[in-house]
C-alpha atoms as a PDB file:
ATOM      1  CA  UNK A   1     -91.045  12.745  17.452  1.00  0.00           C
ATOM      2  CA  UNK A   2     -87.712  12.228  18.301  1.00  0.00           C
ATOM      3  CA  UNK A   3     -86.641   9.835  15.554  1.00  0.00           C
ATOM      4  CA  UNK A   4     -88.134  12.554  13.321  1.00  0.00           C
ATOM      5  CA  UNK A   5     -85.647  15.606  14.746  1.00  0.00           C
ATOM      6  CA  UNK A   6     -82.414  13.072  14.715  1.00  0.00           C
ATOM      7  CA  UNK A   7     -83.741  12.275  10.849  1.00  0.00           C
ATOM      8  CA  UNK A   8     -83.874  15.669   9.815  1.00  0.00           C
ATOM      9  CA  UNK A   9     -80.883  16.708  11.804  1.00  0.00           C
ATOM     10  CA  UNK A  10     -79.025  13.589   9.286  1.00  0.00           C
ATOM     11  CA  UNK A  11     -80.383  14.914   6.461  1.00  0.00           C
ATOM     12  CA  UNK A  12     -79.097  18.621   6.840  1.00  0.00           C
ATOM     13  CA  UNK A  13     -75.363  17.320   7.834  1.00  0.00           C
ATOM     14  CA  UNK A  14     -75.713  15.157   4.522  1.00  0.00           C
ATOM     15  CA  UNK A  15     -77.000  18.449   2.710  1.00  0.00           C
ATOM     16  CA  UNK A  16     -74.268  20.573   4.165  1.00  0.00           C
ATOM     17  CA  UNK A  17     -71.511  17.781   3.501  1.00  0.00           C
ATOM     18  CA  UNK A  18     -72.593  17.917  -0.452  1.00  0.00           C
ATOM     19  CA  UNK A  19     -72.717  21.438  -0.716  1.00  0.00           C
ATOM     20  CA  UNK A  20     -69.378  21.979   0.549  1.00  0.00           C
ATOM     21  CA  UNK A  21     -67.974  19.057  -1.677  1.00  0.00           C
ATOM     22  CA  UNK A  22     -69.475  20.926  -4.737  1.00  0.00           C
ATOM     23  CA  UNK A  23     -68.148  24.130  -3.546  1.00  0.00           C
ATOM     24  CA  UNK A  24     -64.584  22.931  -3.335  1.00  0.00           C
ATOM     25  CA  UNK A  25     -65.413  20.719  -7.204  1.00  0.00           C
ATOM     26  CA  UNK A  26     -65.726  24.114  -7.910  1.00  0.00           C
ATOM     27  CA  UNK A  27     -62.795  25.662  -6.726  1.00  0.00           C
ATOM     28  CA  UNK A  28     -60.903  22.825  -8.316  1.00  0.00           C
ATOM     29  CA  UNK A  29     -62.090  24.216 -11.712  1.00  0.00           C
ATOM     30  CA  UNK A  30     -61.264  28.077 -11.205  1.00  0.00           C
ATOM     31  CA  UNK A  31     -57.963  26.750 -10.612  1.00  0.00           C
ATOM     32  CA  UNK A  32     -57.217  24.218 -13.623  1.00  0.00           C
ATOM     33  CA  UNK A  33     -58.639  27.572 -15.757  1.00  0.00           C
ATOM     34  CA  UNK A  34     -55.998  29.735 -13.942  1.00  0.00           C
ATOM     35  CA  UNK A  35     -53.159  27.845 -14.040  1.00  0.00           C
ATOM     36  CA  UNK A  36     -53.139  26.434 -17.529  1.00  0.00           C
ATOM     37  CA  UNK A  37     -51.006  22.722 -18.713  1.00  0.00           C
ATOM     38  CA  UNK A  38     -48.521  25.481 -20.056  1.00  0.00           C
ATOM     39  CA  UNK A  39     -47.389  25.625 -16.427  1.00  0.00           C
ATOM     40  CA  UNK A  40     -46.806  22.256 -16.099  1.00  0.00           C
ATOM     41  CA  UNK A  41     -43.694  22.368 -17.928  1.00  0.00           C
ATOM     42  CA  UNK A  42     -42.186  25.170 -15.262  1.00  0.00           C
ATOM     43  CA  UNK A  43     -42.937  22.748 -12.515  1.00  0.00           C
ATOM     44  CA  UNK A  44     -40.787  19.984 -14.584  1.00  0.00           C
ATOM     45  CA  UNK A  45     -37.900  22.852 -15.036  1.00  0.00           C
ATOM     46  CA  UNK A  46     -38.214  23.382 -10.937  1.00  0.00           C
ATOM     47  CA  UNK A  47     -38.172  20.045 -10.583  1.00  0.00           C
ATOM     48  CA  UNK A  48     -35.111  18.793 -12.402  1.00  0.00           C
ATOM     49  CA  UNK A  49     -33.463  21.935 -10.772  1.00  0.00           C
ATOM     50  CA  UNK A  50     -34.235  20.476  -7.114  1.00  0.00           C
ATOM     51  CA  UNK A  51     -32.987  17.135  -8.473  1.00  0.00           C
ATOM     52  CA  UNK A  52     -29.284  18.077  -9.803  1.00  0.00           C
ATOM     53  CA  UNK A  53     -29.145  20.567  -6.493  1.00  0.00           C
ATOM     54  CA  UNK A  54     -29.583  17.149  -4.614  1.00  0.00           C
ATOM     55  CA  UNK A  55     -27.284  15.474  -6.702  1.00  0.00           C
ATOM     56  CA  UNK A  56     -24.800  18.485  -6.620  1.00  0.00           C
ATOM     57  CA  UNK A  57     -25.034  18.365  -2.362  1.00  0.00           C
ATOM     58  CA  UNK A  58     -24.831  14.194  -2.548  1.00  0.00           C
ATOM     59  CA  UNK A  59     -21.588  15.146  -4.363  1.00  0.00           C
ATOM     60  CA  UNK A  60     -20.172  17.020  -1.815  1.00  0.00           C
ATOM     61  CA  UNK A  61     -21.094  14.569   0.808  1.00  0.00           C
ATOM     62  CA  UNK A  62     -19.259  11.957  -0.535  1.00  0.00           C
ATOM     63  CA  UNK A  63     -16.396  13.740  -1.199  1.00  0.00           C
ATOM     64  CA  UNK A  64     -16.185  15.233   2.541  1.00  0.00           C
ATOM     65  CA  UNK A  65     -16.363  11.430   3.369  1.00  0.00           C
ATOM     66  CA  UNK A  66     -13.321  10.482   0.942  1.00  0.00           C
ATOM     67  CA  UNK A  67     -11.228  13.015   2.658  1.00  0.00           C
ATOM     68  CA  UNK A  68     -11.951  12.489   5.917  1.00  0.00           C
ATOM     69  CA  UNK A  69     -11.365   8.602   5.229  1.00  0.00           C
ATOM     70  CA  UNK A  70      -7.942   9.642   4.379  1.00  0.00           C
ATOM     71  CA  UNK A  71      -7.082  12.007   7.036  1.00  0.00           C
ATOM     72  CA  UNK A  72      -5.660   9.107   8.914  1.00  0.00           C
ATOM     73  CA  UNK A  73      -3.752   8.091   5.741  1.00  0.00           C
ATOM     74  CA  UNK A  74      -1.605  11.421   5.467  1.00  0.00           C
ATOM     75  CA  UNK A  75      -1.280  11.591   9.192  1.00  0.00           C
ATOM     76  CA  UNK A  76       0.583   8.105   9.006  1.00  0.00           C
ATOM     77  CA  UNK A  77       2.423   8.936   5.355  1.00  0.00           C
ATOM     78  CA  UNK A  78       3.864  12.573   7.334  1.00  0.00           C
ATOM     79  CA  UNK A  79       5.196  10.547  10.174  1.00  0.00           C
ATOM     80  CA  UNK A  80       6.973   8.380   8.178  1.00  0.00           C
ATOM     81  CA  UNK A  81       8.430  11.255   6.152  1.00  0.00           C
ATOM     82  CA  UNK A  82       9.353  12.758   9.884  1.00  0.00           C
ATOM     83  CA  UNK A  83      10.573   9.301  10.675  1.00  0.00           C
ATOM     84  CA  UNK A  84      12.870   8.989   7.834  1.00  0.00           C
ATOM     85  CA  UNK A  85      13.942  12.466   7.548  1.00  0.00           C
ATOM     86  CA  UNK A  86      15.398  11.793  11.121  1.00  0.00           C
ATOM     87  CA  UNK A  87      17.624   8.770   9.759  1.00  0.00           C
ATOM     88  CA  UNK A  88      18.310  10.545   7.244  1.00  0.00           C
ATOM     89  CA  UNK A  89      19.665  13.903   9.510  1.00  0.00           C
ATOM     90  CA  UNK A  90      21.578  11.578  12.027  1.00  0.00           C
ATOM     91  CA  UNK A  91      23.057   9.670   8.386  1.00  0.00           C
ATOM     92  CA  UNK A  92      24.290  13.243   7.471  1.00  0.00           C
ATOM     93  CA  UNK A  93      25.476  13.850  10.924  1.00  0.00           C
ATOM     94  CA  UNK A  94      27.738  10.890  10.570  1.00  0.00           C
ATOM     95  CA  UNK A  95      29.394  11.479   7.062  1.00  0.00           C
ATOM     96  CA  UNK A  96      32.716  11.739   6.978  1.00  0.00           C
ATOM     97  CA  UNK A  97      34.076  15.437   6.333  1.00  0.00           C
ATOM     98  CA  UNK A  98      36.175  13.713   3.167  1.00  0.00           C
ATOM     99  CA  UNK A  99      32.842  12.060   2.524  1.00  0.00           C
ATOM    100  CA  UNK A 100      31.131  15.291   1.996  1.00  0.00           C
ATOM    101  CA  UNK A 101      33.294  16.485  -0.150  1.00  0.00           C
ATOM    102  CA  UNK A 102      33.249  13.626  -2.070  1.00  0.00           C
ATOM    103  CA  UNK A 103      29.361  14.084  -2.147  1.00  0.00           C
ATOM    104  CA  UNK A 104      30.051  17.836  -3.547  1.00  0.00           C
ATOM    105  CA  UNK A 105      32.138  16.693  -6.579  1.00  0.00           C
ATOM    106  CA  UNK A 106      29.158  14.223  -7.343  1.00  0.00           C
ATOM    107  CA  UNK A 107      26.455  17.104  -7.381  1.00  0.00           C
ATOM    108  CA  UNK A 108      29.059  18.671 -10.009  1.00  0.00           C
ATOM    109  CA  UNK A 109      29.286  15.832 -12.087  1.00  0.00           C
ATOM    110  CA  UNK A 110      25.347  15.416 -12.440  1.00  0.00           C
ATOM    111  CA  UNK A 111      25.191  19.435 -12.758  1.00  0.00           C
ATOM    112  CA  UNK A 112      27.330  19.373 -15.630  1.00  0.00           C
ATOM    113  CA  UNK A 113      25.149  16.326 -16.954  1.00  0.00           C
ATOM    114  CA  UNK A 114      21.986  18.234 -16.786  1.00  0.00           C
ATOM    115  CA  UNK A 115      23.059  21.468 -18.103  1.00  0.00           C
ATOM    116  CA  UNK A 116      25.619  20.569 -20.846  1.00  0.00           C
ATOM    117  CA  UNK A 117      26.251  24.075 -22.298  1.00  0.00           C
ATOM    118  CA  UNK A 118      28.201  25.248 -19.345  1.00  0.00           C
ATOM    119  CA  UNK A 119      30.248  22.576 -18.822  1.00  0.00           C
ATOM    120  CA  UNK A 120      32.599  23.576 -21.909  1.00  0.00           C
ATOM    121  CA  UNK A 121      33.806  26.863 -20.707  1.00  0.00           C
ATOM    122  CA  UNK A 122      34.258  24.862 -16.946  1.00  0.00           C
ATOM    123  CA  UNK A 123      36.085  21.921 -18.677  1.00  0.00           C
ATOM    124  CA  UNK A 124      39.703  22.950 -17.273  1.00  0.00           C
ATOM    125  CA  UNK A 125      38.986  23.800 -14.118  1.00  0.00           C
ATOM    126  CA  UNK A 126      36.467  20.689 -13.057  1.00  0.00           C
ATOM    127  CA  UNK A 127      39.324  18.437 -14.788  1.00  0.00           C
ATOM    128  CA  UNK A 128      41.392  20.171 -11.848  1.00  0.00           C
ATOM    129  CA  UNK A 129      39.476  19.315  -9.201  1.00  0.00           C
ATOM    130  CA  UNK A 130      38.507  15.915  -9.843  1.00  0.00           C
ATOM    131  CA  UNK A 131      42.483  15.376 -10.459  1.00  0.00           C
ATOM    132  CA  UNK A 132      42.624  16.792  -6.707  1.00  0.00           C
ATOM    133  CA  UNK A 133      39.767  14.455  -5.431  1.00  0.00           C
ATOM    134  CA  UNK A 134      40.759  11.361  -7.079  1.00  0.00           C
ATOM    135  CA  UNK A 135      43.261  10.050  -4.416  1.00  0.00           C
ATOM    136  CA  UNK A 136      39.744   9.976  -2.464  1.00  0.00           C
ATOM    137  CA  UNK A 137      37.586   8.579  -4.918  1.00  0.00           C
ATOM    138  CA  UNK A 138      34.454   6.879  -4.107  1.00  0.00           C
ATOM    139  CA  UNK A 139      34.471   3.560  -2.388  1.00  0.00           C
ATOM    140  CA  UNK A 140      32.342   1.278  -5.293  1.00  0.00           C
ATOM    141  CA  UNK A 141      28.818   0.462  -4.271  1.00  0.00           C
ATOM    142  CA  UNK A 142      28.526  -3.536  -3.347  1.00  0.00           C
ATOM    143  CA  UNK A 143      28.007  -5.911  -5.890  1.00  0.00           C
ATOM    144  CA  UNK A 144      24.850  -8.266  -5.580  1.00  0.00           C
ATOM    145  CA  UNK A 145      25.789 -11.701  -4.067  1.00  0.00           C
ATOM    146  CA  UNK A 146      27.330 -13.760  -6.043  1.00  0.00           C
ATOM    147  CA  UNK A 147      25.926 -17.036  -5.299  1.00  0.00           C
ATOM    148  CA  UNK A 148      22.215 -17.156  -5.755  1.00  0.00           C
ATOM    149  CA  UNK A 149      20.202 -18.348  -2.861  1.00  0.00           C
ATOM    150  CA  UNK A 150      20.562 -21.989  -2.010  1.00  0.00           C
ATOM    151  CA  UNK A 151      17.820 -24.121  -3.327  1.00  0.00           C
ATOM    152  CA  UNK A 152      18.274 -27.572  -1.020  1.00  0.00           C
ATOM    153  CA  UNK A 153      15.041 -29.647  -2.170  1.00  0.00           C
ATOM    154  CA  UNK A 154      13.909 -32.198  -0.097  1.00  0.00           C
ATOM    155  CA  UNK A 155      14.310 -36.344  -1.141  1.00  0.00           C
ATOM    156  CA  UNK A 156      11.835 -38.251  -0.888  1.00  0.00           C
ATOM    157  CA  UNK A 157      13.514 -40.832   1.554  1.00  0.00           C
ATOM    158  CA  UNK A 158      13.713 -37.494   3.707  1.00  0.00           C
ATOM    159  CA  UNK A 159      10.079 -36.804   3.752  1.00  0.00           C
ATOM    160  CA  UNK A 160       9.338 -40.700   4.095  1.00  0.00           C
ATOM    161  CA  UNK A 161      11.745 -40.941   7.354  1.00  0.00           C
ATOM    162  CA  UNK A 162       9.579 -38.149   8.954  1.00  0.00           C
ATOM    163  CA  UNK A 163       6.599 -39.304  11.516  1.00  0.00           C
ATOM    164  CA  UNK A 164       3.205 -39.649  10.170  1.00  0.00           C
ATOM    165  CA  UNK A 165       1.538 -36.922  12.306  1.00  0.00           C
ATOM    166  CA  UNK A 166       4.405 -34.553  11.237  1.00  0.00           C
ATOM    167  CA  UNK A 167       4.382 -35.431   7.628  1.00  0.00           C
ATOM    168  CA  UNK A 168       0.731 -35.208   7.340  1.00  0.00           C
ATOM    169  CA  UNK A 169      -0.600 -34.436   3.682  1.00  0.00           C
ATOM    170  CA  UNK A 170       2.204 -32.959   2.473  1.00  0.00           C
ATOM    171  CA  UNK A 171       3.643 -33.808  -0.660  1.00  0.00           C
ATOM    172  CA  UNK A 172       7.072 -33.857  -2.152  1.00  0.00           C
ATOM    173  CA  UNK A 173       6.027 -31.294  -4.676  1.00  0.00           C
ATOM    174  CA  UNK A 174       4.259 -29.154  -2.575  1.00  0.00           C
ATOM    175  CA  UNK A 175       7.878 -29.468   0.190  1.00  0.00           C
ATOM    176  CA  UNK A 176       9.898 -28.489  -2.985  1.00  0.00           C
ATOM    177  CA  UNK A 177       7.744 -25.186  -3.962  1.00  0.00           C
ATOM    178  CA  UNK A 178       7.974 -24.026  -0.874  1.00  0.00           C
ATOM    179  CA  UNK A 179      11.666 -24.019  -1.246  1.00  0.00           C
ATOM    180  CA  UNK A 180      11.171 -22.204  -4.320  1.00  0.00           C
ATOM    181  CA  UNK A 181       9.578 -19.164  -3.118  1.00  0.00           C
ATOM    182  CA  UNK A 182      11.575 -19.108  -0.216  1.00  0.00           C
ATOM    183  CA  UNK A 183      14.629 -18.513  -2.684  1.00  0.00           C
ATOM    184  CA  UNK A 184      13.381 -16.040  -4.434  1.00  0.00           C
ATOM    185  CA  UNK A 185      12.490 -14.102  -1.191  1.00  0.00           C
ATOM    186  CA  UNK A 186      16.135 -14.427  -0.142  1.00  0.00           C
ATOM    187  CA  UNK A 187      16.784 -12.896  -3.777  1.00  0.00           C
ATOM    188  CA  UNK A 188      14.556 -10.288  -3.274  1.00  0.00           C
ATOM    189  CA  UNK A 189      16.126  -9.008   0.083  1.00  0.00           C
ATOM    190  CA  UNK A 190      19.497  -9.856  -1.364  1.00  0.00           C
ATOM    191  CA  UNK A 191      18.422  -7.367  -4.448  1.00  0.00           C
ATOM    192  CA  UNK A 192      17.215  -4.665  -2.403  1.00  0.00           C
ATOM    193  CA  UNK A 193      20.440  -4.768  -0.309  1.00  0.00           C
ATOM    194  CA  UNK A 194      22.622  -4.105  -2.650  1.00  0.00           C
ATOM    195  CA  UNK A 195      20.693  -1.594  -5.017  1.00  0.00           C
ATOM    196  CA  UNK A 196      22.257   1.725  -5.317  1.00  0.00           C
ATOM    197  CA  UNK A 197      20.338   3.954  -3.209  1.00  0.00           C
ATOM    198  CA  UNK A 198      19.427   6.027  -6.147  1.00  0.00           C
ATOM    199  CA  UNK A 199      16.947   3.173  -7.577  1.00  0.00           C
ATOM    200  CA  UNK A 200      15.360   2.446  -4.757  1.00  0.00           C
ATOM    201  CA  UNK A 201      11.725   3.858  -4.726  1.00  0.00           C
ATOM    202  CA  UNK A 202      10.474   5.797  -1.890  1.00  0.00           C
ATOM    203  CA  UNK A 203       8.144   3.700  -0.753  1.00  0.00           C
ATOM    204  CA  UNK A 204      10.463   0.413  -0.107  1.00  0.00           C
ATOM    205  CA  UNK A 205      12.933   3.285   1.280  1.00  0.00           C
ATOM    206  CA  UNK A 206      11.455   2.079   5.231  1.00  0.00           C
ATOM    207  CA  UNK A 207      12.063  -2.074   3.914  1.00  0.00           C
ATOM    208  CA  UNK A 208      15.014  -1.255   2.341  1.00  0.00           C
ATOM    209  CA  UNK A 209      16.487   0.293   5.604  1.00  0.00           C
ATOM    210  CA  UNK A 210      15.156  -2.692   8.005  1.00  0.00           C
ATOM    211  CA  UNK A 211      16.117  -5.496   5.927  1.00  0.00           C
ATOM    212  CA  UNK A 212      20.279  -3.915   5.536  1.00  0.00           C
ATOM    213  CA  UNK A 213      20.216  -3.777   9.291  1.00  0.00           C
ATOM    214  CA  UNK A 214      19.297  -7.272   9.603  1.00  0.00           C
ATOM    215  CA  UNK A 215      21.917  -8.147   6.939  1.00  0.00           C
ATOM    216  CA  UNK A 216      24.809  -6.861   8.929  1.00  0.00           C
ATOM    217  CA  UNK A 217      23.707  -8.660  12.373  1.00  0.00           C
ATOM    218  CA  UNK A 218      26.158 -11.093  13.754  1.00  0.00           C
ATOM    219  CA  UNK A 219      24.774 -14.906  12.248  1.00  0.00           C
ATOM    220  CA  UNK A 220      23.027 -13.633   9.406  1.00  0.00           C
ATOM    221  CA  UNK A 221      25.758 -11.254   7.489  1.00  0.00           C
ATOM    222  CA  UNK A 222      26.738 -12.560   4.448  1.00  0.00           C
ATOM    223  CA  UNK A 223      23.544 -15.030   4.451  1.00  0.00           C
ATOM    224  CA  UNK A 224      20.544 -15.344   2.427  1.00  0.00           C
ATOM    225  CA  UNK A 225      17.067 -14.480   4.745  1.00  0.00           C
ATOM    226  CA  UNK A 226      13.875 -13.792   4.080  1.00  0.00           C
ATOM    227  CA  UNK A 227      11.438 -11.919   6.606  1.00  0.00           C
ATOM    228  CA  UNK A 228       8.111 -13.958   7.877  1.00  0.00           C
ATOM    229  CA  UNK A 229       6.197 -10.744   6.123  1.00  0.00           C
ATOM    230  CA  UNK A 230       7.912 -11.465   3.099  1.00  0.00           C
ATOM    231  CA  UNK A 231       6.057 -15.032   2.947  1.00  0.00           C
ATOM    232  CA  UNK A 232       3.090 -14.348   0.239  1.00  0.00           C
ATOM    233  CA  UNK A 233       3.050 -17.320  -2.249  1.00  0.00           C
ATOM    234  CA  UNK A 234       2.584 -18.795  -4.536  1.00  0.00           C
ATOM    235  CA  UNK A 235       2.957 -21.768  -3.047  1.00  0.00           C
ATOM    236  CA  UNK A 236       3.970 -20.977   0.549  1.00  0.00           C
ATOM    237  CA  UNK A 237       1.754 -19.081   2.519  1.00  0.00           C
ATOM    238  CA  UNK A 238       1.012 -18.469   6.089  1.00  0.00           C
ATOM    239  CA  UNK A 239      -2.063 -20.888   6.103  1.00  0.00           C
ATOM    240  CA  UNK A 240      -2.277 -24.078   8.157  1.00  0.00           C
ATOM    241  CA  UNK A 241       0.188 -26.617   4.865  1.00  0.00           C
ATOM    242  CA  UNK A 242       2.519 -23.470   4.901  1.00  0.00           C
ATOM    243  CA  UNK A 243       2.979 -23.594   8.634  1.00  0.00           C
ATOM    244  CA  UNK A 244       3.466 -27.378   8.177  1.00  0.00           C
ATOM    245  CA  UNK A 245       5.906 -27.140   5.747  1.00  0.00           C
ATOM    246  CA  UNK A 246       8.141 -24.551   7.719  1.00  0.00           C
ATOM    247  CA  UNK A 247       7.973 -26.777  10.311  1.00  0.00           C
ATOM    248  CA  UNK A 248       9.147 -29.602   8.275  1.00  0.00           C
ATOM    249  CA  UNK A 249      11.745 -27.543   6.635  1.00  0.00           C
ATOM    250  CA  UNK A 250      13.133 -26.776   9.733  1.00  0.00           C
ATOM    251  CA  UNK A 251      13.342 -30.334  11.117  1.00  0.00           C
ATOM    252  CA  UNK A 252      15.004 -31.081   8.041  1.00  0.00           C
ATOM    253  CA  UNK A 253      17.312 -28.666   8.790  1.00  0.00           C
ATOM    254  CA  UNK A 254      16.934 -26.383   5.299  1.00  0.00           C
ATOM    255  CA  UNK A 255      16.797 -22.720   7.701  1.00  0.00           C
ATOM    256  CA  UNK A 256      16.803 -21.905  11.280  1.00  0.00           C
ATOM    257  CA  UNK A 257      15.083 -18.869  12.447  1.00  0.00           C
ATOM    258  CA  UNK A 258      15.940 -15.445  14.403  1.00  0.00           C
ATOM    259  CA  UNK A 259      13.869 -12.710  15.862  1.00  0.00           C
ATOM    260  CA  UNK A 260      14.917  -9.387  14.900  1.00  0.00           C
ATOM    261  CA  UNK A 261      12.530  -6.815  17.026  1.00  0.00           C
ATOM    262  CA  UNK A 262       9.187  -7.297  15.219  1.00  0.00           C
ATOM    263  CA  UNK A 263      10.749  -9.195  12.681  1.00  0.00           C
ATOM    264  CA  UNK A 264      10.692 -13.443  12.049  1.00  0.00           C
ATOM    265  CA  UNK A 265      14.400 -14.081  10.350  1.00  0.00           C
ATOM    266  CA  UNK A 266      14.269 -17.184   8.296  1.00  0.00           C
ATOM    267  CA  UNK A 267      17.779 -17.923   7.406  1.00  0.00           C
ATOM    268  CA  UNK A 268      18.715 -20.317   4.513  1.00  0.00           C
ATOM    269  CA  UNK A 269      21.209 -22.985   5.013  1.00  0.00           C
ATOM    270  CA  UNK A 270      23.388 -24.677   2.121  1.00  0.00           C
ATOM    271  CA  UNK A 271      23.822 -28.214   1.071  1.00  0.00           C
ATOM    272  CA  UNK A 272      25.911 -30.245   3.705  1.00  0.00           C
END
């Protein structure tokens, strides 16, 4: 009797379960008939809508990255500029009175050079004044060196007399590459020291100024240097044969070094 109830009672959940599936079948259909494929076109327009918004917001994301990336950038470029406007203040400071003046008749020259159709009716009276000034003419700016850099390659009875261990792999041509880049670093420096200031770009303005105050130090004025930062190939470089070849360089005598604050002098030495 039991098994009779709990078999009808199965069949009316199975009854009930059907019906409501064909209800919602139904359902299903009202809607397809309501809502036409016409409509399925709007839902594409929505959707590529949503997508550019996305894109538009993935946009913005990216670029609120990039410029908060380079807040730390511009903080370091404006301290620089604060940095080099107070050289530049305590320079001014320093000039000369005579100097200034000097610097005056200069902004009149290139003001007549820019705007040429004033400078005939001023012709007489700027010919005055630069007859005044010329007892105190500008000093000339400094010539480059005129020696290049030495270049004092190594023999190959040199490299031979050295020891084994400090010898290692190196090679005569590799020794005598290194001397080559090292020369044109010293020409480098040497060109930057002597450029007029109006060439120099701004951003080698901070080098510029480091590398003249080394120049004028006691044991390396009127040499040829190159800075340890200044070391970038392409054949020396700060790897583990560069190191060896300073260090053989040095034995041989061809530079000594200096420290200069942060700054690792190399100083070049001339033939014996």
């Amino acid at each position: 009797m039991d098994s009779s109830k709990n078999a009808g009672s199965s069949l009316d959940s199975l009854m009930s379960s059907f019906n409501a599936r064909v209800l919602q079948l139904q359902e299903l259909v009202i809607a397809r008939n309501m809502y036409p494929a016409s409509s399925i076109a709007d839902l594409s327009a929505i959707d590529a809508a949503v997508t550019a918004m996305e894109l538009q917001v993935q946009a913005i994301k990216d670029r609120f990255r990039e410029e908060t990336e380079a807040i730390p950038k511009t903080k370091k470029l404006i301290n620089a500029s604060l940095q080099q406007q107070k050289k530049l203040q305590n320079m001014s400071f320093h000039i000369p009175s005579q100097m200034a003046d000097r610097m005056t008749l200069s902004n009149s020259e290139t003001s007549r050079s820019l705007f040429p159709e004033f400078s005939g009716q001023d012709s007489a009276s700027f010919e005055a004044l630069k007859h005044d000034v010329e007892p105190a003419a500008l000093p000339k700016e400094k010539k480059g060196r005129s020696s290049p850099p030495p270049m004092w390659f190594v023999t190959g009875s040199e490299l031979d007399s050295l020891s084994s261990y400090m010898r290692g792999r190196l090679t005569l041509e590799k020794v005598n590459a290194a001397i080559t880049d090292m020369a044109s670093y010293a020409e480098a420096n040497a060109q930057l020291i002597a450029a007029p200031n109006k060439k120099i770009s701004e951003n080698l303005w901070k080098k510029v100024l480091e590398i003249r105050d080394i120049a004028a130090m006691e044991g390396i004025k009127g040499k040829h240097f190159f800075l340890e930062a200044d070391i970038k190939g392409p054949s020396l470089k700060l790897d583990n044969t560069g190191k060896a070849i300073l260090t053989v360089l040095r034995h041989l005598g061809r530079f000594n070094e200096s420290r200069v604050g942060h700054h690792r002098v190399f100083i070049l030495h001339k033939p014996h």
